[in-house]
C-alpha atoms as a PDB file:
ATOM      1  CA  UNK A   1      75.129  86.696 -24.988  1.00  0.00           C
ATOM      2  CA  UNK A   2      73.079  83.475 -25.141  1.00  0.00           C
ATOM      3  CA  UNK A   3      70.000  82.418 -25.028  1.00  0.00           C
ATOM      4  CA  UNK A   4      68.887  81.347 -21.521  1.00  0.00           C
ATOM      5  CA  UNK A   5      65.424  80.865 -21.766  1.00  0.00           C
ATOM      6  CA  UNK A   6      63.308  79.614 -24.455  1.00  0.00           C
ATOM      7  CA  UNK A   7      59.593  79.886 -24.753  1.00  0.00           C
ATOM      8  CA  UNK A   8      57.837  77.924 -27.199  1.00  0.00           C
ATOM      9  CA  UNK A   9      54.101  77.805 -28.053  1.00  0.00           C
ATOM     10  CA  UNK A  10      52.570  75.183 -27.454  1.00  0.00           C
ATOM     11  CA  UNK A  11      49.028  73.982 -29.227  1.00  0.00           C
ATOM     12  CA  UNK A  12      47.426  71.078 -31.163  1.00  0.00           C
ATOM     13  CA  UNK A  13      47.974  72.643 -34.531  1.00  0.00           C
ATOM     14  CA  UNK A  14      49.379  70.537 -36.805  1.00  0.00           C
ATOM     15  CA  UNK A  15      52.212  72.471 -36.880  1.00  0.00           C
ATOM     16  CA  UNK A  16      52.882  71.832 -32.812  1.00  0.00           C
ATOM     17  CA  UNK A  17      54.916  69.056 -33.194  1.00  0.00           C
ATOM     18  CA  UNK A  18      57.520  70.404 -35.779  1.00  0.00           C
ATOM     19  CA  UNK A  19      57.338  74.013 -33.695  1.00  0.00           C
ATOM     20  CA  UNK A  20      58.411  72.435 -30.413  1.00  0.00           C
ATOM     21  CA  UNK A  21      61.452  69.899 -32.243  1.00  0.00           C
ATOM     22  CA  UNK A  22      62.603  72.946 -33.087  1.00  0.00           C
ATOM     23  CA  UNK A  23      62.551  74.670 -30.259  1.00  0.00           C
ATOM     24  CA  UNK A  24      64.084  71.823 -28.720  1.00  0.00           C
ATOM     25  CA  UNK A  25      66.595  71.709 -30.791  1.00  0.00           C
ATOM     26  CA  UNK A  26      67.642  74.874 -30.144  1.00  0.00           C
ATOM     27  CA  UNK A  27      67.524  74.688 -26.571  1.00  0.00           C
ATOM     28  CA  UNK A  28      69.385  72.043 -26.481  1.00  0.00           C
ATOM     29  CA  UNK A  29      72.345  73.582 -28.789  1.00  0.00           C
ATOM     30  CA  UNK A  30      72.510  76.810 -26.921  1.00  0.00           C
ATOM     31  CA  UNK A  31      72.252  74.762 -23.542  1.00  0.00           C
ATOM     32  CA  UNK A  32      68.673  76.954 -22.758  1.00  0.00           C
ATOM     33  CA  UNK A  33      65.972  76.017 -20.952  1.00  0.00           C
ATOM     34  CA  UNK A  34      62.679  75.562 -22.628  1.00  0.00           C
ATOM     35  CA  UNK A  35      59.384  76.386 -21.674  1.00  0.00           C
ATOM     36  CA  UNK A  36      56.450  75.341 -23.364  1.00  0.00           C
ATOM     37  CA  UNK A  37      53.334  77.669 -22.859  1.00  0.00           C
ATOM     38  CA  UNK A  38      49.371  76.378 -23.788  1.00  0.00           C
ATOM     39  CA  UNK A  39      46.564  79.035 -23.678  1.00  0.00           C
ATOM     40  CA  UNK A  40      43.245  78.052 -22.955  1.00  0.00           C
ATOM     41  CA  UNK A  41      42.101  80.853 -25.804  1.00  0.00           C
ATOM     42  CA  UNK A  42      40.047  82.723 -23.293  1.00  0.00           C
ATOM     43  CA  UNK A  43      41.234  86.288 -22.350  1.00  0.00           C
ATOM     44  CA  UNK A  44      42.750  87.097 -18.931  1.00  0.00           C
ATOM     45  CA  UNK A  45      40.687  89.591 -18.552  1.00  0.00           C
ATOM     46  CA  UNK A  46      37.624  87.722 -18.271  1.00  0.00           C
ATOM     47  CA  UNK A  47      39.637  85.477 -15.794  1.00  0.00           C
ATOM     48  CA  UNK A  48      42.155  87.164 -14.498  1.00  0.00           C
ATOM     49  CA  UNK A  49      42.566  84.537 -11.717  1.00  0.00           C
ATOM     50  CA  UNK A  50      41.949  81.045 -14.161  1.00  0.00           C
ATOM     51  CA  UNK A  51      38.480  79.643 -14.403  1.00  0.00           C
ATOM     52  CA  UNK A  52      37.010  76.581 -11.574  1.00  0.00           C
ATOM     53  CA  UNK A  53      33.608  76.098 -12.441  1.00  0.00           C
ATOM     54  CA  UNK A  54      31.649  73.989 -10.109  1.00  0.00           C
ATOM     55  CA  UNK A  55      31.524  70.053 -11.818  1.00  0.00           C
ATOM     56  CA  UNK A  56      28.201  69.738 -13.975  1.00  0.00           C
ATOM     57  CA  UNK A  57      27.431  73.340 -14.243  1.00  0.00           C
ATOM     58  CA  UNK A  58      26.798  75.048 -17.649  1.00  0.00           C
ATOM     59  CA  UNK A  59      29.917  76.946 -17.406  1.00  0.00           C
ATOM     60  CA  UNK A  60      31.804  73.436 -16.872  1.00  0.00           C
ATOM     61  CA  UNK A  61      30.440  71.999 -20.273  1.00  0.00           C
ATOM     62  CA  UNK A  62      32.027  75.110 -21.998  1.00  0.00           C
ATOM     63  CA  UNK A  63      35.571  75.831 -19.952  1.00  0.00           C
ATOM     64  CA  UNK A  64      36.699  72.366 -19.060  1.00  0.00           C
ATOM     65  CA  UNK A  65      37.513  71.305 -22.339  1.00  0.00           C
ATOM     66  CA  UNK A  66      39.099  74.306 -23.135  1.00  0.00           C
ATOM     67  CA  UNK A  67      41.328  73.314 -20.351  1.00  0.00           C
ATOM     68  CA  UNK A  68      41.344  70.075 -21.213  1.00  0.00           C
ATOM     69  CA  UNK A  69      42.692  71.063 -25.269  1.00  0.00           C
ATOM     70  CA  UNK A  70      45.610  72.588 -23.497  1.00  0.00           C
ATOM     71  CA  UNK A  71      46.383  69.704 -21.341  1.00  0.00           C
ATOM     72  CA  UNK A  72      46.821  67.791 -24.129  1.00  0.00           C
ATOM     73  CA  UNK A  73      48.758  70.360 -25.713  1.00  0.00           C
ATOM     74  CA  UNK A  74      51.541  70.026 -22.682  1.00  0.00           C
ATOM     75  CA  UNK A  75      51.428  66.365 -22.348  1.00  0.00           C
ATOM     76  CA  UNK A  76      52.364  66.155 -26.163  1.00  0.00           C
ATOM     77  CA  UNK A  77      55.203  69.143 -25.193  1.00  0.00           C
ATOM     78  CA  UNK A  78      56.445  67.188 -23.078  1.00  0.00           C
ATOM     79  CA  UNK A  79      56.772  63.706 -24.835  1.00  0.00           C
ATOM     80  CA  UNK A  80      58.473  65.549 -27.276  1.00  0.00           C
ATOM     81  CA  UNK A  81      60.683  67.769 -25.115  1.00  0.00           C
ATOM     82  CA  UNK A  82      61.698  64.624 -22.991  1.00  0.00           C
ATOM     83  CA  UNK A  83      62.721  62.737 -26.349  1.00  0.00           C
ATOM     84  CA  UNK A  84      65.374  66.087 -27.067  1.00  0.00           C
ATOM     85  CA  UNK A  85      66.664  65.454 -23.381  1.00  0.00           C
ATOM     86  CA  UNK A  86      66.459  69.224 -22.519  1.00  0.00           C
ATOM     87  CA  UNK A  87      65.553  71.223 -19.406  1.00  0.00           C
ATOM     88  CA  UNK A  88      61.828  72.150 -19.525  1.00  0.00           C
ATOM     89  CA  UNK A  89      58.483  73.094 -17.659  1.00  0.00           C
ATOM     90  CA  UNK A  90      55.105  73.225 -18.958  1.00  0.00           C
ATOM     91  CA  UNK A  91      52.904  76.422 -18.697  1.00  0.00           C
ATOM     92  CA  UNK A  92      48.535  76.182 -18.958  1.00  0.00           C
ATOM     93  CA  UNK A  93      47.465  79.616 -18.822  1.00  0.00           C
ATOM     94  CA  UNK A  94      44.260  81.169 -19.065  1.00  0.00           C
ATOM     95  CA  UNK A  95      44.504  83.843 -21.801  1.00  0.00           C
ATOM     96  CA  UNK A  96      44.481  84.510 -25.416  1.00  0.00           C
ATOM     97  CA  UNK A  97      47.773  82.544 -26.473  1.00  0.00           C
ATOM     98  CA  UNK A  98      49.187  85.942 -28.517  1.00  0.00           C
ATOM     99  CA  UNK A  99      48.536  87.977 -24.838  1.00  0.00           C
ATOM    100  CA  UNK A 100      49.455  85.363 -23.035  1.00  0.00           C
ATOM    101  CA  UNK A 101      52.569  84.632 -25.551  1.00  0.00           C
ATOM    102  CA  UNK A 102      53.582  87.980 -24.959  1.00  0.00           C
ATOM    103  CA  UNK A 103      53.268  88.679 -21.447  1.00  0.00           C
ATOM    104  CA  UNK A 104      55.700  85.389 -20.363  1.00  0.00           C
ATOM    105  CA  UNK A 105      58.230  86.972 -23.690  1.00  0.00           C
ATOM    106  CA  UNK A 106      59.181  88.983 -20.548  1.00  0.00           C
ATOM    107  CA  UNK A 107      60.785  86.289 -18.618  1.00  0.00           C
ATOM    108  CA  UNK A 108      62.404  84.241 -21.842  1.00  0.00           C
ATOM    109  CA  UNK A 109      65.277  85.435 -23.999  1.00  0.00           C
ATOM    110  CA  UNK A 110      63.559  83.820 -27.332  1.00  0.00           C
ATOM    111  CA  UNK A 111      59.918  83.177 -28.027  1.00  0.00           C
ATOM    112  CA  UNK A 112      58.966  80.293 -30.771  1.00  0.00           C
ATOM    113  CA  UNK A 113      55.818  80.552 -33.001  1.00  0.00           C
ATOM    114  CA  UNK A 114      54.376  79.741 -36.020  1.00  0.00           C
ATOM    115  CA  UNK A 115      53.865  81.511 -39.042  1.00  0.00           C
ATOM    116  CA  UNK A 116      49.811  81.759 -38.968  1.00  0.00           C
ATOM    117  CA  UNK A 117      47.750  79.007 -41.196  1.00  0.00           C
ATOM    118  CA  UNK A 118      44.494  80.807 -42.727  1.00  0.00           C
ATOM    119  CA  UNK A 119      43.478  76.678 -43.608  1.00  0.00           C
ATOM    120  CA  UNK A 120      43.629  75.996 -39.606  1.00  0.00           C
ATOM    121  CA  UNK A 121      42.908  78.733 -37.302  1.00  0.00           C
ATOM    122  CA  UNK A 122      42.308  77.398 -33.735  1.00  0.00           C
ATOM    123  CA  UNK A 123      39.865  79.002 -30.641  1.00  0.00           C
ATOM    124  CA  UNK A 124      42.812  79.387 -28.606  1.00  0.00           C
ATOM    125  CA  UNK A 125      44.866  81.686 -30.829  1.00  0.00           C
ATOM    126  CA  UNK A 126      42.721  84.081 -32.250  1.00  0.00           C
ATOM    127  CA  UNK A 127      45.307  84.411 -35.233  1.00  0.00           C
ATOM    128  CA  UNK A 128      48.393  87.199 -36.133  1.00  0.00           C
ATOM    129  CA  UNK A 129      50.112  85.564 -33.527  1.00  0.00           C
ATOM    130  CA  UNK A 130      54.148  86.050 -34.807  1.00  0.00           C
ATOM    131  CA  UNK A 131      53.468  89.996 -35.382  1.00  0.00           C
ATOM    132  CA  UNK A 132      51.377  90.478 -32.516  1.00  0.00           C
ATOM    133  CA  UNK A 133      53.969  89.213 -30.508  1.00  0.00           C
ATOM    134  CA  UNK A 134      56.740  90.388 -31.755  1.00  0.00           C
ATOM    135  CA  UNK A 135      54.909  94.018 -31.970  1.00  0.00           C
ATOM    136  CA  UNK A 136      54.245  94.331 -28.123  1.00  0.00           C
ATOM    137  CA  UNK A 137      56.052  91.502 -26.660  1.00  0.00           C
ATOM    138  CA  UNK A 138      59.748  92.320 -25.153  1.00  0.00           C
ATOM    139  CA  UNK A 139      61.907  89.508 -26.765  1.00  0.00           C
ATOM    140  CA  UNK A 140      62.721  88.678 -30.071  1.00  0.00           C
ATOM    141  CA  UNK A 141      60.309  86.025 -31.889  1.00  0.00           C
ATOM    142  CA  UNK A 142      61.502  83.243 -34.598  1.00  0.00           C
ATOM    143  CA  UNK A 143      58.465  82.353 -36.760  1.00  0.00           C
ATOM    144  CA  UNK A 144      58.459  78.703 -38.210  1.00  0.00           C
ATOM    145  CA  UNK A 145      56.869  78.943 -41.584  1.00  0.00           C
ATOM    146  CA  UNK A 146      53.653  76.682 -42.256  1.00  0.00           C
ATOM    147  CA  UNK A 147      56.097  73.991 -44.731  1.00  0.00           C
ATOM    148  CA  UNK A 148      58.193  71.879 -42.634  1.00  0.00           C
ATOM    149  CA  UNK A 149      61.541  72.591 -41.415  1.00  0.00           C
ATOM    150  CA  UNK A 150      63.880  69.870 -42.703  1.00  0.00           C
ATOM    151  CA  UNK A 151      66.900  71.661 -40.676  1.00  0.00           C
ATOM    152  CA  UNK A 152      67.674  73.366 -37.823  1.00  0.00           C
ATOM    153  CA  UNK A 153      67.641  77.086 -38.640  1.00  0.00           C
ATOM    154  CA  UNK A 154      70.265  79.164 -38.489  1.00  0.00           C
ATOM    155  CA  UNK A 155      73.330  77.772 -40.861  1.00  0.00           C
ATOM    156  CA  UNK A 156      72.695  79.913 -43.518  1.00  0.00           C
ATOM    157  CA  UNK A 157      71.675  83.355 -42.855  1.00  0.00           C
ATOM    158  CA  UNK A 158      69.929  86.405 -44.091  1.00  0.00           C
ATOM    159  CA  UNK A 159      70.242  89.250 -42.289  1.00  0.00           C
ATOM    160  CA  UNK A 160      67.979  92.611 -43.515  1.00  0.00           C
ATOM    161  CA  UNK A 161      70.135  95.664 -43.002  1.00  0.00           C
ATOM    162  CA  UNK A 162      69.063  99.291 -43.370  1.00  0.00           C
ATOM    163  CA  UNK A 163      70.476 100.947 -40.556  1.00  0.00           C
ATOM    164  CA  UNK A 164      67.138 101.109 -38.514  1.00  0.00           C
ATOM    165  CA  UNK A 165      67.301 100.613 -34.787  1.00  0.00           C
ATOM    166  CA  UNK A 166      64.694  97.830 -35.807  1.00  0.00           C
ATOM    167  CA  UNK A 167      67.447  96.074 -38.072  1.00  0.00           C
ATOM    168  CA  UNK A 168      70.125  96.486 -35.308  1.00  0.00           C
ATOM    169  CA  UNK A 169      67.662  94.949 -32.479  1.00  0.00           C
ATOM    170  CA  UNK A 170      67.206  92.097 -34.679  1.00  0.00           C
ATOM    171  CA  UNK A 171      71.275  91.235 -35.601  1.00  0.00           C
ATOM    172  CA  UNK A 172      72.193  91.917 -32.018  1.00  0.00           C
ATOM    173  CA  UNK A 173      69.176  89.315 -30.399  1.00  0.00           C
ATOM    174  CA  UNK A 174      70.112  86.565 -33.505  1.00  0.00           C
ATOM    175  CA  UNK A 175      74.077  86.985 -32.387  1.00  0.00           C
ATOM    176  CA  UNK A 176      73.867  83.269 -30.471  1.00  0.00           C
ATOM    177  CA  UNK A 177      72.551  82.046 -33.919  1.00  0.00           C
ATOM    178  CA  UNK A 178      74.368  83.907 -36.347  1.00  0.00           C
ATOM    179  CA  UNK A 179      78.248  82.570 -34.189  1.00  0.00           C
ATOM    180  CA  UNK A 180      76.991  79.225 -34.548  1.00  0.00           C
ATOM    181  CA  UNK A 181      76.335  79.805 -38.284  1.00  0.00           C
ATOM    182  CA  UNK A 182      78.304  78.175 -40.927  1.00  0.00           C
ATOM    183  CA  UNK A 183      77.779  81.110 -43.581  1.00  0.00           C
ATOM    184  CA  UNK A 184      76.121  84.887 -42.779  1.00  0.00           C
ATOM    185  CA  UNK A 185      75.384  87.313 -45.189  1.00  0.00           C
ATOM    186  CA  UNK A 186      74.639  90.727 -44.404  1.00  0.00           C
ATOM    187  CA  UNK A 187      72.433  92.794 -47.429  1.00  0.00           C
ATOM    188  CA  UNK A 188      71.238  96.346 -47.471  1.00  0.00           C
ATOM    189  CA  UNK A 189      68.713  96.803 -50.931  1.00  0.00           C
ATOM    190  CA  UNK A 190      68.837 100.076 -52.973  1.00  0.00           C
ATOM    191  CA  UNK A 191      66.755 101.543 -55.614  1.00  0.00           C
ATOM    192  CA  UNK A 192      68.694 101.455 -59.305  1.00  0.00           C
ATOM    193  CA  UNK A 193      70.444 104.402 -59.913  1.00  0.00           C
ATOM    194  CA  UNK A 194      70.619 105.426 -56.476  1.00  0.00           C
ATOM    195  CA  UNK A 195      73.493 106.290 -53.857  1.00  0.00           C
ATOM    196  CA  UNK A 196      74.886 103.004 -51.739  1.00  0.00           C
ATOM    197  CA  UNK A 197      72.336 102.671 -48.847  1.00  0.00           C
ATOM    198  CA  UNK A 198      75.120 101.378 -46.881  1.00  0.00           C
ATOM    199  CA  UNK A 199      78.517 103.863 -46.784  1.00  0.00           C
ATOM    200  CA  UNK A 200      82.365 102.656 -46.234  1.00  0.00           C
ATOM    201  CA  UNK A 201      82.681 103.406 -42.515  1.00  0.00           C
ATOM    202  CA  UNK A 202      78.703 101.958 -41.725  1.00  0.00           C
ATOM    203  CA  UNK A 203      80.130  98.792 -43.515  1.00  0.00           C
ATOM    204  CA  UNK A 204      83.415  98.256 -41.736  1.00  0.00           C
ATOM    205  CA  UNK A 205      81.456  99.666 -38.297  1.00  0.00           C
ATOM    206  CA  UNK A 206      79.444  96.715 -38.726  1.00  0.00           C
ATOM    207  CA  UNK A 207      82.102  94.329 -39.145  1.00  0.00           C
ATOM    208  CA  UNK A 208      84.117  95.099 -36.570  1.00  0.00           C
ATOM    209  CA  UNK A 209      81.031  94.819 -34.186  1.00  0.00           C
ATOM    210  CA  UNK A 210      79.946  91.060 -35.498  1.00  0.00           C
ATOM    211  CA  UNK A 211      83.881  90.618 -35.466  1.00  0.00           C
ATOM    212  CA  UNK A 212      84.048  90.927 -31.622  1.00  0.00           C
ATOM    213  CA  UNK A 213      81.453  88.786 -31.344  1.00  0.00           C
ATOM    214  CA  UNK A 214      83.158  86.108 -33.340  1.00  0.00           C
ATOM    215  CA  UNK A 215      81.032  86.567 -36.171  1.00  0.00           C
ATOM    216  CA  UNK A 216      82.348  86.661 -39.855  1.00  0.00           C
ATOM    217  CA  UNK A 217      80.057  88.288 -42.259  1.00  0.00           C
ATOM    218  CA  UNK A 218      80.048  88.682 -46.064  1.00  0.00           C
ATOM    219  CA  UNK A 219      78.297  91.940 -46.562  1.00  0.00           C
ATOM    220  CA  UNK A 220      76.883  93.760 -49.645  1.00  0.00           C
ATOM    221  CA  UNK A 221      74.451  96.202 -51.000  1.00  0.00           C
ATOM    222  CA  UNK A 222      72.195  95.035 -53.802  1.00  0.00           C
ATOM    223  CA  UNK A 223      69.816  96.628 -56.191  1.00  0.00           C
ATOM    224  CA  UNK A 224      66.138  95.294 -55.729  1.00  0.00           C
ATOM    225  CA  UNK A 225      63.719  95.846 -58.801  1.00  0.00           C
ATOM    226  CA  UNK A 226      60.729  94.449 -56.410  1.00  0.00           C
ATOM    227  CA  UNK A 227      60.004  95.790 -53.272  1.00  0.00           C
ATOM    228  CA  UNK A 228      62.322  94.829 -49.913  1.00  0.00           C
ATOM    229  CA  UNK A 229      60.223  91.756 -48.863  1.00  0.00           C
ATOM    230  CA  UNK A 230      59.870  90.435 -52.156  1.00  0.00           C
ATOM    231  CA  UNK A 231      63.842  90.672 -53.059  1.00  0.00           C
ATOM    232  CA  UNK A 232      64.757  89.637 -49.624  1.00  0.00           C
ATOM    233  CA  UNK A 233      62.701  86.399 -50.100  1.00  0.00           C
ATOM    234  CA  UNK A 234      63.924  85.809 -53.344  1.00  0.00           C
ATOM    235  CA  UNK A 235      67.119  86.340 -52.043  1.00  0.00           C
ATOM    236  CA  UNK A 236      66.927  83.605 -49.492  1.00  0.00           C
ATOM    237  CA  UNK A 237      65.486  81.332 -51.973  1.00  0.00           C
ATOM    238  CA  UNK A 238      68.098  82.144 -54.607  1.00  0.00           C
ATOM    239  CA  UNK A 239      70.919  81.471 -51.531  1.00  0.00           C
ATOM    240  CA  UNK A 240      69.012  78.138 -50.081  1.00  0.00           C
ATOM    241  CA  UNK A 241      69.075  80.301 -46.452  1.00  0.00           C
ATOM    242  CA  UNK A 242      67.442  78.504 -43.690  1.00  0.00           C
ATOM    243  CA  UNK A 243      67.177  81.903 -41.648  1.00  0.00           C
ATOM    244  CA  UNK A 244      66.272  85.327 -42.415  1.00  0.00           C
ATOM    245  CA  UNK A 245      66.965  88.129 -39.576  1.00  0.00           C
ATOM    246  CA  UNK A 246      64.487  91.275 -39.831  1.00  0.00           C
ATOM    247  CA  UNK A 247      63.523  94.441 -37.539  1.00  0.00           C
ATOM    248  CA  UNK A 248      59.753  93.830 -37.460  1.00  0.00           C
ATOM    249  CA  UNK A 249      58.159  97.432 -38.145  1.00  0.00           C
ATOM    250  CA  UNK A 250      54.912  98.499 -36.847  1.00  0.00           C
ATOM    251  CA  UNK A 251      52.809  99.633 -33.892  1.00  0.00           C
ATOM    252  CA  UNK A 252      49.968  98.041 -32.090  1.00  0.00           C
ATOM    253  CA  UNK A 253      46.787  99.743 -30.599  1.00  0.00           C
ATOM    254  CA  UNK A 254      44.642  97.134 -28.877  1.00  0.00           C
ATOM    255  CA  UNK A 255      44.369  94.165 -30.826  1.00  0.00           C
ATOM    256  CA  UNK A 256      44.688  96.098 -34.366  1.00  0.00           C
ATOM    257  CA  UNK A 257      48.154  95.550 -35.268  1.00  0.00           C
ATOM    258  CA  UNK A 258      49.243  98.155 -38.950  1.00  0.00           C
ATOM    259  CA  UNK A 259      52.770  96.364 -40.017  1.00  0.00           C
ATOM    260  CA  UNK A 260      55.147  98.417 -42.085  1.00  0.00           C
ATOM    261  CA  UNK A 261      55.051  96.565 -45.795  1.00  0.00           C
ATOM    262  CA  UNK A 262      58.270  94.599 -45.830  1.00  0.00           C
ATOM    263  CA  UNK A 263      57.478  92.975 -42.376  1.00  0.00           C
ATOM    264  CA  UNK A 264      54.306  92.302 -43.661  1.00  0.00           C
ATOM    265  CA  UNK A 265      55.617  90.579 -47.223  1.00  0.00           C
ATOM    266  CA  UNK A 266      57.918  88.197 -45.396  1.00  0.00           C
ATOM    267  CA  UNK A 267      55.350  87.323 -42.518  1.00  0.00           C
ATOM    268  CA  UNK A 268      52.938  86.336 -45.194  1.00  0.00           C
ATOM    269  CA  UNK A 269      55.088  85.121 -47.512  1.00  0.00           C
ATOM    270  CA  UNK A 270      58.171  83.274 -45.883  1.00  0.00           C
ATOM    271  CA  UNK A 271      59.122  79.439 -46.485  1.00  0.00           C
ATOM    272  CA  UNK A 272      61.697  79.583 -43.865  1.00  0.00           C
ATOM    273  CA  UNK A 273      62.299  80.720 -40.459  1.00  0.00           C
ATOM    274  CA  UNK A 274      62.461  84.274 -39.638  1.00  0.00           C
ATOM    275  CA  UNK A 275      63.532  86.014 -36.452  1.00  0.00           C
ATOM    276  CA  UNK A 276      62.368  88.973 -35.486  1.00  0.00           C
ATOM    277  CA  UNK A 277      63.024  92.233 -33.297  1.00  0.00           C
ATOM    278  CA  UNK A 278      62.022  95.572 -32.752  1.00  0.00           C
END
């Protein structure tokens, strides 16, 4: 397994620029593709078909720069794409960027976001983009938190392990990261007091699965006197991890998206990367 296809968001946040060098890099270490997608932050359903207002019309003053914000989105894409020297094509689509995010997740292996910035929420997002995504999307999502990324993710990792289909979707889509990594640790948190949350045969089941896929992994159970999403930031703080790998737990019913609380701690609350799956 590899990652193929890469879709990255692409905006005029000020958070674009690192987002996409990421993205980037990645692509360009796992030999993928990349595809850059900008949303013109109105919803499909309005336009189902894009919007061509006739030049000079009331509808033109309000739509064409719209388009025109995610032109400039691509063309600064690509500069920075074309700088990384990796295969890529630029998307404009006329949508909501987290629908629009979502629907192309179909076609990628890997979707790129950003961890959402209450100090600078853009028209074209309409905000919650990582969970919303990553809730009814069909690929696994890596958020880049709002501080810069000073690395390329994925030496160091955290992977969340409870034995959840959610935490087993996430390990198996971050497998092209995690054989590329230079040190992966694998923890499952228990209460004090209480029984191992991870038994003997779950434990070596689990390494002899990442060991076939040329993975070695150090893993442990530890006790957590904070909640999950507190101790498994603290964690990868304590460990200077540049990646943490989650199931993302939830549902989604129209656009009101209820997150179970750990995913909702370390969506919040992360200063590193996190990928995603569910």
């Amino acid at each position: 397994m590899s990652y193929r296809t890469i879709l990255v968001h692409a905006d005029l946040s000020r958070h674009a620029p690192d987002r996409i060098r990421v993205a980037a890099q990645l692509a360009r270490a796992c030999g993928a593709h990349l595809a850059g997608l900008a949303a013109t932050g109105v919803s499909r359903t309005i336009f189902p078909h894009g919007c061509h207002p006739l030049p000079g019309s009331l509808e033109a003053s309000y739509f064409d720069p719209l388009h025109a914000r995610a032109e400039q989105a691509l063309v600064q894409f690509g500069k920075i794409t074309a700088e990384a020297d990796v295969s890529h094509e630029s998307r404009l689509v006329w949508d909501l960027a987290s629908d629009a995010l979502a629907r192309m997740a179909r076609f990628g292996d890997l979707v790129v976001v950003s961890q959402d910035d209450p100090e600078e929420a853009l028209a074209d997002t309409g905000g919650r983009i990582p969970e919303y995504v990553a809730l009814t999307g069909a690929r696994p999502v890596l958020m880049l938190p709002c501080v810069p990324v000073t690395r390329e993710p994925g030496r160091h990792v955290l992977v969340a392990w409870n034995g959840s289909k959610e935490a087993s979707a996430a390990m198996n889509a971050a497998l092209p990261l995690l054989r590329r990594a230079g040190r992966v640790r694998i923890v499952s948190f228990r209460d004090p007091g209480m029984a191992d949350a991870m038994d003997a045969q779950c434990e070596a089941d689990l390494a002899a699965f990442l060991a076939r896929h040329a993975v070695r992994a150090e893993i442990m159970v530890s006790e957590r006197h904070i909640d999950s999403g507190h101790a498994l930031l603290a964690m990868a703080a304590q460990e200077a991890c540049d990646l943490i790998v989650m199931g993302c737990y939830g549902h989604s019913r129209f656009r009101e998206l209820i997150l179970g609380g750990v995913t909702r701690t370390v969506l919040f609350g992360a200063r590193l990367p996190v990928l995603m799956a569910r």
